[in-house]
Protein backbone atom coordinates (compact mmCIF):
# COMPACT_ATOMS: atom_id res chain seq x y z
CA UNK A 1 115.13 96.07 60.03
CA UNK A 2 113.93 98.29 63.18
CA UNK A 3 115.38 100.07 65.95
CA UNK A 4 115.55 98.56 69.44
CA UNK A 5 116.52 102.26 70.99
CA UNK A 6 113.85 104.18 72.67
CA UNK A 7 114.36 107.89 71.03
CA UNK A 8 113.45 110.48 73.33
CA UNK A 9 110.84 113.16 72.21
CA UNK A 10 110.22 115.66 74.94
CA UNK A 11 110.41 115.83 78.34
CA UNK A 12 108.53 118.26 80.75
CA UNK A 13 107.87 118.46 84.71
CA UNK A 14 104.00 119.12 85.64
CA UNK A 15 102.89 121.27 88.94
CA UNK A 16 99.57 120.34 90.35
CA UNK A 17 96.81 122.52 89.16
CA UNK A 18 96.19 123.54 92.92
CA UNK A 19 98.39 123.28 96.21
CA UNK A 20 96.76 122.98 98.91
CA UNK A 21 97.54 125.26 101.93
CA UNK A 22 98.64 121.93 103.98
CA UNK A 23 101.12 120.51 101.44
CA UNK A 24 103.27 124.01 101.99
CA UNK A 25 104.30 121.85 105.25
CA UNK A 26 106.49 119.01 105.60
CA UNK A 27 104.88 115.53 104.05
CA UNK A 28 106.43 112.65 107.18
CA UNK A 29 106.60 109.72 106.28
CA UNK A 30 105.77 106.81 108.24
CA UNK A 31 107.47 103.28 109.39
CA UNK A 32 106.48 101.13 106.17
CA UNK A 33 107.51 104.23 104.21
CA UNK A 34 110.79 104.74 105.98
CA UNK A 35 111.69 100.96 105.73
CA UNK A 36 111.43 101.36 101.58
CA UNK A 37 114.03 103.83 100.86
CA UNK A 38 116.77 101.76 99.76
CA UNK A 39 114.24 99.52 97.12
CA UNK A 40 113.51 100.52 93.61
CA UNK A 41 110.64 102.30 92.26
CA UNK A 42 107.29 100.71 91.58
CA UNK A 43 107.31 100.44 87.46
CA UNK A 44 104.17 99.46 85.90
CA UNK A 45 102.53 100.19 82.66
CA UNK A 46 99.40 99.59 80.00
CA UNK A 47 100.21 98.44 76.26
CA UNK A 48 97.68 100.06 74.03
CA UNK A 49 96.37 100.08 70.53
CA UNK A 50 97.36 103.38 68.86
CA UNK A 51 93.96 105.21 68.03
CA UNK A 52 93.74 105.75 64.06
CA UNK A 53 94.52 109.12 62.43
CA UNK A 54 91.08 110.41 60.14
CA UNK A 55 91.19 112.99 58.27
CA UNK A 56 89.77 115.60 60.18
CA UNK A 57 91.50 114.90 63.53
CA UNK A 58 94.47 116.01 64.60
CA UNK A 59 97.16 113.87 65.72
CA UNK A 60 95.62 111.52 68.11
CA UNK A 61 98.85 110.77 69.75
CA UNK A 62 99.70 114.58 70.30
CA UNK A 63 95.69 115.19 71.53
CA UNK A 64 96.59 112.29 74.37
CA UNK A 65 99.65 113.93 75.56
CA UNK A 66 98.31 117.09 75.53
CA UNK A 67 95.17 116.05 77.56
CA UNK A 68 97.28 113.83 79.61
CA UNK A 69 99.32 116.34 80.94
CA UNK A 70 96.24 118.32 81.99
CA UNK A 71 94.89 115.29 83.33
CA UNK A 72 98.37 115.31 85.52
CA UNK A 73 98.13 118.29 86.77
CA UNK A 74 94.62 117.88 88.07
CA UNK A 75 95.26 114.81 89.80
CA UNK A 76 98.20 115.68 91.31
CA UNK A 77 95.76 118.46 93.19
CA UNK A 78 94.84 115.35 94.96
CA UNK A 79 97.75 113.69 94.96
CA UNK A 80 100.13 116.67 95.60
CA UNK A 81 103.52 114.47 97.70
CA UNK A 82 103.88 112.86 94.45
CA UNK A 83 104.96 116.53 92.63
CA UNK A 84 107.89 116.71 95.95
CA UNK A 85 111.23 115.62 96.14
CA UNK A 86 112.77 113.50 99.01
CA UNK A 87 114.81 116.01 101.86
CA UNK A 88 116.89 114.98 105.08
CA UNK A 89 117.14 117.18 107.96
CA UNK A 90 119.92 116.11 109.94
CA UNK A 91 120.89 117.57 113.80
CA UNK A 92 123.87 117.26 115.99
CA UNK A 93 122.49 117.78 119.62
CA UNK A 94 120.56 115.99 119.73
CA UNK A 95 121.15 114.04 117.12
CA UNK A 96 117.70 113.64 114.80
CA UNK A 97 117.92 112.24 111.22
CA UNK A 98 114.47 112.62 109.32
CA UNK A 99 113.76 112.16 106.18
CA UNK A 100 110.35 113.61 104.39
CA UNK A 101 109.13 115.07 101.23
CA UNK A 102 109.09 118.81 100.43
CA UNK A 103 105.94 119.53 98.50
CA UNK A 104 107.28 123.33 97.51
CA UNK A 105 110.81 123.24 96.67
CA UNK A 106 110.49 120.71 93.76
CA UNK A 107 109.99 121.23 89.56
CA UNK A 108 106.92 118.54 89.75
CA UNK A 109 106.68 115.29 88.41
CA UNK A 110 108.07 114.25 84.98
CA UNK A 111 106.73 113.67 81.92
CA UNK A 112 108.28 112.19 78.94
CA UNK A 113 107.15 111.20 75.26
CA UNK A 114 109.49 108.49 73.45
CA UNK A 115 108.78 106.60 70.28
CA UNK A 116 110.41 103.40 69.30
CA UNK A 117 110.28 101.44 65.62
CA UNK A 118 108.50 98.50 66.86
CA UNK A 119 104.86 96.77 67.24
CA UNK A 120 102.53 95.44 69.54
CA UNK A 121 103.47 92.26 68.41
CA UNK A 122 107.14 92.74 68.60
CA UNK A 123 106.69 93.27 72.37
CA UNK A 124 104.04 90.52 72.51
CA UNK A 125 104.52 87.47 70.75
CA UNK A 126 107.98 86.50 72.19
CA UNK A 127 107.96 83.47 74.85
CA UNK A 128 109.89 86.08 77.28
CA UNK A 129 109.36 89.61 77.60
CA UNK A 130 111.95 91.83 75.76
CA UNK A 131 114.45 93.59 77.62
CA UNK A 132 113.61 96.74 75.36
CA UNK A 133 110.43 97.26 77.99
CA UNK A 134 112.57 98.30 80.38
CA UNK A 135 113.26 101.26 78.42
CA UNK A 136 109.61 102.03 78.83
CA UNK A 137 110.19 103.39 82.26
CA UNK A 138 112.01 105.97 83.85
CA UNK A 139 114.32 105.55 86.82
CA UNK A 140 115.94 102.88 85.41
CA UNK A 141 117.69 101.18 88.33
CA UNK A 142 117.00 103.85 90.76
CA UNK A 143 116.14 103.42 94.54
CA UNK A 144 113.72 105.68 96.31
CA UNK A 145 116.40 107.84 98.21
CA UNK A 146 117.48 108.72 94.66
CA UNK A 147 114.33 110.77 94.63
CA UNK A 148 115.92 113.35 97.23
CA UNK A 149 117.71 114.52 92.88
CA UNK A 150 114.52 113.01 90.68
CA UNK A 151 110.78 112.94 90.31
CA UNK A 152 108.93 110.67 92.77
CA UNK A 153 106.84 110.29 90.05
CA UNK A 154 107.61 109.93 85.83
CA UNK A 155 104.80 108.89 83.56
CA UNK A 156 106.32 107.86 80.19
CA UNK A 157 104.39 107.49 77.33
CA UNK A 158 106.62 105.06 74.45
CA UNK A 159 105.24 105.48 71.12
CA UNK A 160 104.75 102.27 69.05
CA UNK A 161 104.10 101.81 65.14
CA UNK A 162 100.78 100.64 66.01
CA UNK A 163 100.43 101.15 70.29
CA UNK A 164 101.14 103.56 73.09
CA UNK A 165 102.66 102.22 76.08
CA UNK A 166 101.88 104.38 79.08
CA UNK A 167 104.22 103.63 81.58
CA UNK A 168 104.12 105.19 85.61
CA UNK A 169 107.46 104.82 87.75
CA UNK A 170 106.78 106.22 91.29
CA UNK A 171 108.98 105.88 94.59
CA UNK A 172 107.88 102.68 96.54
CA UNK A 173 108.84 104.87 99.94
CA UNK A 174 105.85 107.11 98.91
CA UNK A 175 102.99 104.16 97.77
CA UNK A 176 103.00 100.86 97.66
CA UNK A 177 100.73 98.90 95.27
CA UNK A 178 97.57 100.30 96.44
CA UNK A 179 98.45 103.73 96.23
CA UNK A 180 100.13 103.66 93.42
CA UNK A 181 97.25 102.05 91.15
CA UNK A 182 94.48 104.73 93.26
CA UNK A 183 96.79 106.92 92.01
CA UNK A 184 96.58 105.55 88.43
CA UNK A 185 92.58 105.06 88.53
CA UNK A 186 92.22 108.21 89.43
CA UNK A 187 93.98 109.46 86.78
CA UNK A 188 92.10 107.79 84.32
CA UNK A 189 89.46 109.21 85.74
CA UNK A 190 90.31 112.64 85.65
CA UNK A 191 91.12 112.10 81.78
CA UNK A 192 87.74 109.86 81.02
CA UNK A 193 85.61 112.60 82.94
CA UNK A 194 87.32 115.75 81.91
CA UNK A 195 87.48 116.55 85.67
CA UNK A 196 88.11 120.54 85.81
CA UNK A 197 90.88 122.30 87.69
CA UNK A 198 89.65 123.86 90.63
CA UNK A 199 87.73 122.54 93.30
CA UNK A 200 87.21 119.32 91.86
CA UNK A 201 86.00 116.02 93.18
CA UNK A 202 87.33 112.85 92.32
CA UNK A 203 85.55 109.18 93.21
CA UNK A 204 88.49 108.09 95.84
CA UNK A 205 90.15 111.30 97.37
CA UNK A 206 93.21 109.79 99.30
CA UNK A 207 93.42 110.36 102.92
CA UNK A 208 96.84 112.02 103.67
CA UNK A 209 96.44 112.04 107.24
CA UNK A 210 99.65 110.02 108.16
CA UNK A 211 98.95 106.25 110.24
CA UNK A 212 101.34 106.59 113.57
CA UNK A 213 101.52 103.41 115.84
CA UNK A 214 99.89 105.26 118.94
CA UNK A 215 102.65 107.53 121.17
CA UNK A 216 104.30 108.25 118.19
CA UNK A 217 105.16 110.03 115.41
CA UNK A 218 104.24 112.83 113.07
CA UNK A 219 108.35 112.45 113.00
CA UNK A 220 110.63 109.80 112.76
CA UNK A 221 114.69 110.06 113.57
CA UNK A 222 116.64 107.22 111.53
CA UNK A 223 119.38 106.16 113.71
CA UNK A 224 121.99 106.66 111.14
CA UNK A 225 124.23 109.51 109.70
CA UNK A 226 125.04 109.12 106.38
CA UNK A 227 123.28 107.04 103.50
CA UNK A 228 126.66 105.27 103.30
CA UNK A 229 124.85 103.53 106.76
CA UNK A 230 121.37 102.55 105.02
CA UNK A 231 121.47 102.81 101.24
CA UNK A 232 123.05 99.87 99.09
CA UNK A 233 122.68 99.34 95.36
CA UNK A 234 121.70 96.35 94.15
CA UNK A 235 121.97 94.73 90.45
CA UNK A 236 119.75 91.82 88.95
CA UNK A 237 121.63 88.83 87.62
CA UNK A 238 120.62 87.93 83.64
CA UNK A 239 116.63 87.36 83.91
CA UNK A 240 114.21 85.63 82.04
CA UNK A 241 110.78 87.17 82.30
CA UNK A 242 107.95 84.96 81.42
CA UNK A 243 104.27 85.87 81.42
CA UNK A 244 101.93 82.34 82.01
CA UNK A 245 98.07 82.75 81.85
CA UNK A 246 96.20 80.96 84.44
CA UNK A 247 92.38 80.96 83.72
CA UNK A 248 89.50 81.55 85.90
CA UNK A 249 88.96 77.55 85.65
CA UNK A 250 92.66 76.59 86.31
CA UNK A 251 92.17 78.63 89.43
CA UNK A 252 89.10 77.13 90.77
CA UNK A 253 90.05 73.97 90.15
CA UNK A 254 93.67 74.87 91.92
CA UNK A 255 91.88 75.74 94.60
CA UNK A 256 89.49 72.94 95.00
CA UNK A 257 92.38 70.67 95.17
CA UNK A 258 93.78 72.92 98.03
CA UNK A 259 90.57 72.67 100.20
CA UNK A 260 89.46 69.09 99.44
CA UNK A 261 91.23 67.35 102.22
CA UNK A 262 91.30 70.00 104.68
CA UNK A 263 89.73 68.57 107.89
CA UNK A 264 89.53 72.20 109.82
CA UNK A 265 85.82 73.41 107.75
CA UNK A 266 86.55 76.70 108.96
CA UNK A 267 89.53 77.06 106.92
CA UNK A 268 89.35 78.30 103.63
CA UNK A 269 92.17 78.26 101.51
CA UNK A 270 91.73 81.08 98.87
CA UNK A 271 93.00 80.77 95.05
CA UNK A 272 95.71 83.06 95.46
CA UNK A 273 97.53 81.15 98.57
CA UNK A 274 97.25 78.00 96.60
CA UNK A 275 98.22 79.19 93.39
CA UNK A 276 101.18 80.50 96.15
CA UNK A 277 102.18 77.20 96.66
CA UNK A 278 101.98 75.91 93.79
CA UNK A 279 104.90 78.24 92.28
CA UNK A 280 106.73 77.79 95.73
CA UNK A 281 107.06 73.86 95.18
CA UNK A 282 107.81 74.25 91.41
CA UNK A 283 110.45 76.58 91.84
CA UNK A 284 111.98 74.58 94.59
CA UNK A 285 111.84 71.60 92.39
CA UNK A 286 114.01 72.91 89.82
CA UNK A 287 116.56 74.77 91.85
CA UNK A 288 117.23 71.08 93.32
CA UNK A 289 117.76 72.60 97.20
CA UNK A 290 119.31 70.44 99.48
CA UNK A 291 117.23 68.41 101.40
CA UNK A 292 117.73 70.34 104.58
CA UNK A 293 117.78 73.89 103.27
CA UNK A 294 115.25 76.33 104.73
CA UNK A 295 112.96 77.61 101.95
CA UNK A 296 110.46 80.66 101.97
CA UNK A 297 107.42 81.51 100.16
CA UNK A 298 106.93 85.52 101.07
CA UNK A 299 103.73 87.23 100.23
CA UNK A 300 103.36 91.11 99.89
CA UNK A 301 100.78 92.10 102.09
CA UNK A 302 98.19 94.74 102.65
CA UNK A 303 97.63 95.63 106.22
CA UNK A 304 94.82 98.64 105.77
CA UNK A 305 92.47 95.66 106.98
CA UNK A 306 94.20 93.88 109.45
CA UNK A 307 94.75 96.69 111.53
CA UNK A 308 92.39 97.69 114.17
CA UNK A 309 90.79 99.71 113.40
CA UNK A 310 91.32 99.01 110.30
CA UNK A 311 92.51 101.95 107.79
CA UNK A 312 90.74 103.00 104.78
CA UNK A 313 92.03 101.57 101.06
CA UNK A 314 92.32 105.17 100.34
CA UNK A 315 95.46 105.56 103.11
CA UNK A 316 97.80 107.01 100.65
CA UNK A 317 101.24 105.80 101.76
CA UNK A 318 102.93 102.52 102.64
CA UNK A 319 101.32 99.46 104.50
CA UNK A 320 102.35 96.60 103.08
CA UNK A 321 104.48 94.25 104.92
CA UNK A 322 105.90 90.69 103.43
CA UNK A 323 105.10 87.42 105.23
CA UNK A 324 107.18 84.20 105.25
CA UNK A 325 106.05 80.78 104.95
CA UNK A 326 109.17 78.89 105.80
CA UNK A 327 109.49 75.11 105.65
CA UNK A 328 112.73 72.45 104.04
CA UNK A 329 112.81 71.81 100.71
CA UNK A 330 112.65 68.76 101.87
CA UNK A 331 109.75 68.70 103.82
CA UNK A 332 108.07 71.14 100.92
CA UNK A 333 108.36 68.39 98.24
CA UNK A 334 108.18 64.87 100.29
CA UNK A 335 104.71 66.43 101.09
CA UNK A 336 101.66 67.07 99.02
CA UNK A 337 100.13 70.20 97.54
CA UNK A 338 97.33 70.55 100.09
CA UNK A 339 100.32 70.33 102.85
CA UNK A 340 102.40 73.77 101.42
CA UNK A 341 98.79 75.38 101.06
CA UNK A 342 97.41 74.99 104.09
CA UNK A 343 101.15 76.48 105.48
CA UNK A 344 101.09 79.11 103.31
CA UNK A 345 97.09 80.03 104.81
CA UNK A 346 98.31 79.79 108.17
CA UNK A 347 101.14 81.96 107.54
CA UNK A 348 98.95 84.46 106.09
CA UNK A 349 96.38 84.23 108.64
CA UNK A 350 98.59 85.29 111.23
CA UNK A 351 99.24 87.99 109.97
CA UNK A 352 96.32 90.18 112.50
CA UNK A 353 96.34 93.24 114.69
CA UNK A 354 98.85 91.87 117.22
CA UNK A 355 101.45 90.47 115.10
CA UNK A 356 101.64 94.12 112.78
CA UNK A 357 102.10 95.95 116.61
CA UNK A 358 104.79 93.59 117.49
CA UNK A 359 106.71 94.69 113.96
CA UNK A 360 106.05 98.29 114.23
CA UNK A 361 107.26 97.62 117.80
CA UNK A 362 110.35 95.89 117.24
CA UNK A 363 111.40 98.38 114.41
CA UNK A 364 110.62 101.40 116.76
CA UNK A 365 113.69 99.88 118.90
CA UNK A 366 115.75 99.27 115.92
CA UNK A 367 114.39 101.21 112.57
CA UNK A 368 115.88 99.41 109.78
CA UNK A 369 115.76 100.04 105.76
CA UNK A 370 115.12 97.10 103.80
CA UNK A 371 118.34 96.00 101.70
CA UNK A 372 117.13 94.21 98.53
CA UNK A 373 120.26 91.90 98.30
CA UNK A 374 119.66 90.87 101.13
CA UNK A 375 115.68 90.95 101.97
CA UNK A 376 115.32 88.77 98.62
CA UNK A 377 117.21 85.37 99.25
CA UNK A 378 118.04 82.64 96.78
CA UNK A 379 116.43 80.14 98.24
CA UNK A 380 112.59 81.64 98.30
CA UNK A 381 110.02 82.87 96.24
CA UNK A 382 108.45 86.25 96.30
CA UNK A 383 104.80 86.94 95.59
CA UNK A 384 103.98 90.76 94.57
CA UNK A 385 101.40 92.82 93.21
CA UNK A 386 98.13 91.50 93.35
CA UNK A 387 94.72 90.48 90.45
CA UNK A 388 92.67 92.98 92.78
CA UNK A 389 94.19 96.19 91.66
CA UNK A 390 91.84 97.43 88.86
CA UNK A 391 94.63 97.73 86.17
CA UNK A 392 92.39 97.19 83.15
CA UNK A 393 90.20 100.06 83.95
CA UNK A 394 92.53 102.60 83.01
CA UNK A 395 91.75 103.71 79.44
CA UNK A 396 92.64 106.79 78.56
CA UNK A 397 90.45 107.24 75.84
CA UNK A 398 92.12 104.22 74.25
CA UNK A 399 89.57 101.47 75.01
CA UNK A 400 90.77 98.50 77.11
CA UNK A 401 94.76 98.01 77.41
CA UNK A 402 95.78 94.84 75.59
CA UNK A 403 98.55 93.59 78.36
CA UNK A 404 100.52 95.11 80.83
CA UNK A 405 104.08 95.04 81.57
CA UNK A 406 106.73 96.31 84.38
CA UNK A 407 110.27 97.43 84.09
CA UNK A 408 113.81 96.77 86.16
CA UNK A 409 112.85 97.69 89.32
CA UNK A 410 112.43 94.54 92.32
CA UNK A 411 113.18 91.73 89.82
CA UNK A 412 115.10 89.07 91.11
CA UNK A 413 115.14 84.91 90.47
CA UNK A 414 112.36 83.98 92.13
CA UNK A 415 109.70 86.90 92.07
CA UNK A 416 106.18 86.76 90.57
CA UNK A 417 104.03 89.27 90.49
CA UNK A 418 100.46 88.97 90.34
CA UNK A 419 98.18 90.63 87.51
CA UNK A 420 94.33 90.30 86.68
CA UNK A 421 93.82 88.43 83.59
CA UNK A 422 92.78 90.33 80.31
CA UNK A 423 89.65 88.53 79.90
CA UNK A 424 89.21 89.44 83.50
CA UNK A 425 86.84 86.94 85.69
CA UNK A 426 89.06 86.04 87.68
CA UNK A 427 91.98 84.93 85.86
CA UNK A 428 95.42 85.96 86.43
CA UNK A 429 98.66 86.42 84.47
CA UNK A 430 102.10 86.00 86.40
CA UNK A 431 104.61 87.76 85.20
CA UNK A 432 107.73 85.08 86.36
CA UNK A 433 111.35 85.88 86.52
CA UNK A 434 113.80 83.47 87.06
CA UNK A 435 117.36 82.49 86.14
CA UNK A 436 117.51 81.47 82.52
CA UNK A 437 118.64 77.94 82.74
CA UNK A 438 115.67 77.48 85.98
CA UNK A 439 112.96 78.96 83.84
CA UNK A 440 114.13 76.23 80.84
CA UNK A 441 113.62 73.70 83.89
CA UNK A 442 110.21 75.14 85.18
CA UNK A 443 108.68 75.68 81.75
CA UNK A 444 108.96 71.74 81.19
CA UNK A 445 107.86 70.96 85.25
CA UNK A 446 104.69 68.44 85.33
CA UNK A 447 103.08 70.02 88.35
CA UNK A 448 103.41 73.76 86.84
CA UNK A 449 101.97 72.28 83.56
CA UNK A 450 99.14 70.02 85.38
CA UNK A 451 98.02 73.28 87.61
CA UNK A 452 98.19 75.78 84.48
CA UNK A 453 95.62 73.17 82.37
CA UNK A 454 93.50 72.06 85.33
CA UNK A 455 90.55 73.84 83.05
CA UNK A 456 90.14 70.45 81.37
């Protein structure tokens, strides 16, 4: 028999190596940020194979932490909001309510180093992905005003019979998906290079230089006066968590079919927005919608290019915003495949310059904090994460992670989130979630089966 239970080793906090004379100020943060601080974490981690003890080696498992918490420190040079903690200044006259991160007056990230009596395969070879992953991460069911009291950032390392799982929980109102894995890159960069303390250069440095919509900012005043006004809690309902492998064939072919009616030639319809689709019709299918209920396929999306001018990929920060393809269920399934693909484009191509300004306008008149009970409706799909962030790069010394897994945090029926494949070439593995008896449904649906064999 083994042990479910994660057992705790040791836990430290890590300082950056060096802190810069700027990060002794106040860190604002911006719109998109502001908007995130009622959402979980982002949770995200690599399964590895455990490297093999020899005779004249120390314990490789102890040589990785050890090295890994150097690595930390170093990065988080660069990196340095991620070692603060959340803090509110409020005023009465006239009234002000700002929240931003203190840099100083923090103990650091956290580190942690857990073992548990199971295998690779254990966490593998099940149809749906153990609950016992969860337990890979810390901030379990935290939101990211929680990290006013805890770490913006934890990196957990899990110890396996035969793997190391190195998980990385950091507060969604400090990165979103593109930070968060520059972040993680350049971590495993520090650690593959044996990047020195001081004065060091890393590949990406992030630019910290906050993105203001012009006449505004470095600070932003909530319009509230207690959390009790913008801070809810909200708790999955009983999951099932499915990863399905789509291969660089399926794809192309997926997205063939998308394009090969289109009569606008200008158009293309990219893999991703009809592999979009694709799961928006399925799921419909089996949650049997009324005819006339609205349904919405939302895509997370990253707005560094759309602006203008455009920001760098190395803005460290929020800005991501989610789009909304909205249609009937209806009118989703009496029409074809081509029909919700082309929508979906269309939604996602309108997504420019002027239509971010109008947001950032409209929540400059009424700033609001995404609720996820209520942001997340029963009735839509979510896409998240994306196959462009270089997960399978990060090594560690530990060669090429054999699959990669999330925790709790933003799971809901109805979310998918995006990952490259393992074999990489552009195939993708989607990590599903949905309520148990829909995902018995879905797993048997004709067009999900036909779109996840269209190799042959």
């Amino acid at each position: 028999m083994y042990s479910e239970k994660v057992e705790l080793v040791s836990e430290c906090f890590i300082r950056p190596s060096h802190l810069p004379e700027k990060a002794k100020k106040p860190y604002h943060l911006g719109p998109f940020d502001l908007a995130m601080l009622s959402v979980h974490y982002i949770q995200k981690g690599l399964l590895f194979k455990k490297p093999a003890v020899t005779n004249d080696q120390e314990d490789p498992v102890e040589a990785l932490l050890q090295k890994l918490k150097k690595s930390i420190s170093v990065t988080l040079s660069h990196f340095y909001p991620l070692a603060g903690r959340l803090a509110t200044k409020k005023e009465e006259s006239p009234q002000s309510y700002v929240v931003f991160i203190d840099c100083v007056n923090s103990p650091g990230a956290r580190f942690v180093h857990a073992k548990l009596d199971l295998t690779i395969s254990d966490i593998l070879s099940p149809n749906y992905v153990p609950l016992v992953v969860q337990s890979f991460f810390d901030h379990d069911r935290a939101i990211n005003h929680d990290g006013h009291k805890v770490s913006l950032l934890t990196i957990q390392v899990t110890e396996l019979k035969d793997g190391v799982f190195i998980g990385c929980s950091l507060n969604h109102s400090v990165v979103d998906g593109t930070s968060y894995w520059h972040f993680f890159n350049t971590l495993s960069e520090v650690f593959m290079k044996d990047i020195p303390d001081e004065g060091s250069e890393i590949s990406r440095p992030p630019i910290h230089e906050r993105w203001f919509p012009d006449g505004y900012g470095p600070v932003f005043s909530l319009p509230f006066t207690h959390t009790d006004q913008f801070i809810s809690r909200h708790d999955a309902p009983e999951l099932k968590e499915r990863v399905f492998h789509f291969s660089a064939a399926a794809l192309a072919r997926l997205k063939a079919k998308a394009n090969a009616n289109c009569i606008d030639k200008s158009i293309t319809i990219s893999s991703l927005q009809a592999l979009s689709a694709l799961m928006w019709r399925c799921m419909t299918r089996v949650r049997g919608l009324p005819h006339d209920q609205i349904t919405g396929c939302k895509l997370a999306m990253n707005n560094r290019p759309r602006l203008h001018p455009p920001l760098s990929q190395n803005y460290f920060g929020n800005c991501i915003q989610a789009v909304r393809a909205t249609t009937t269920a209806g009118n989703l399934l009496a029409n074809d495949f081509e029909w919700a693909a082309l929508l979906v484009h269309k939604t996602v191509a309108a997504q420019d310059d002027k239509a971010l300004n109008k947001f950032i306008s409209d929540w400059l008149q009424k700033p609001s904090v995404y609720q996820l009970g209520q942001f997340f409706d029963p009735c839509s799909i979510m896409m998240g994460s994306s196959p462009r962030f270089d997960m399978y790069g990060n090594e560690f010394g530990l060669g090429k992670a054999v699959a990669i897994r999330s925790g709790y945090a933003n799971k809901f029926d109805g979310k998918v989130s995006l990952y490259p494949g393992h074999e990489g070439g552009g195939s993708m593995d989607l990590e599903i979630c949905l309520l148990p008896h829909l995902m018995t449904a879905f797993e048997c649906d004709e067009e999900f089966l036909d779109g996840l064999n269209l190799s042959g």
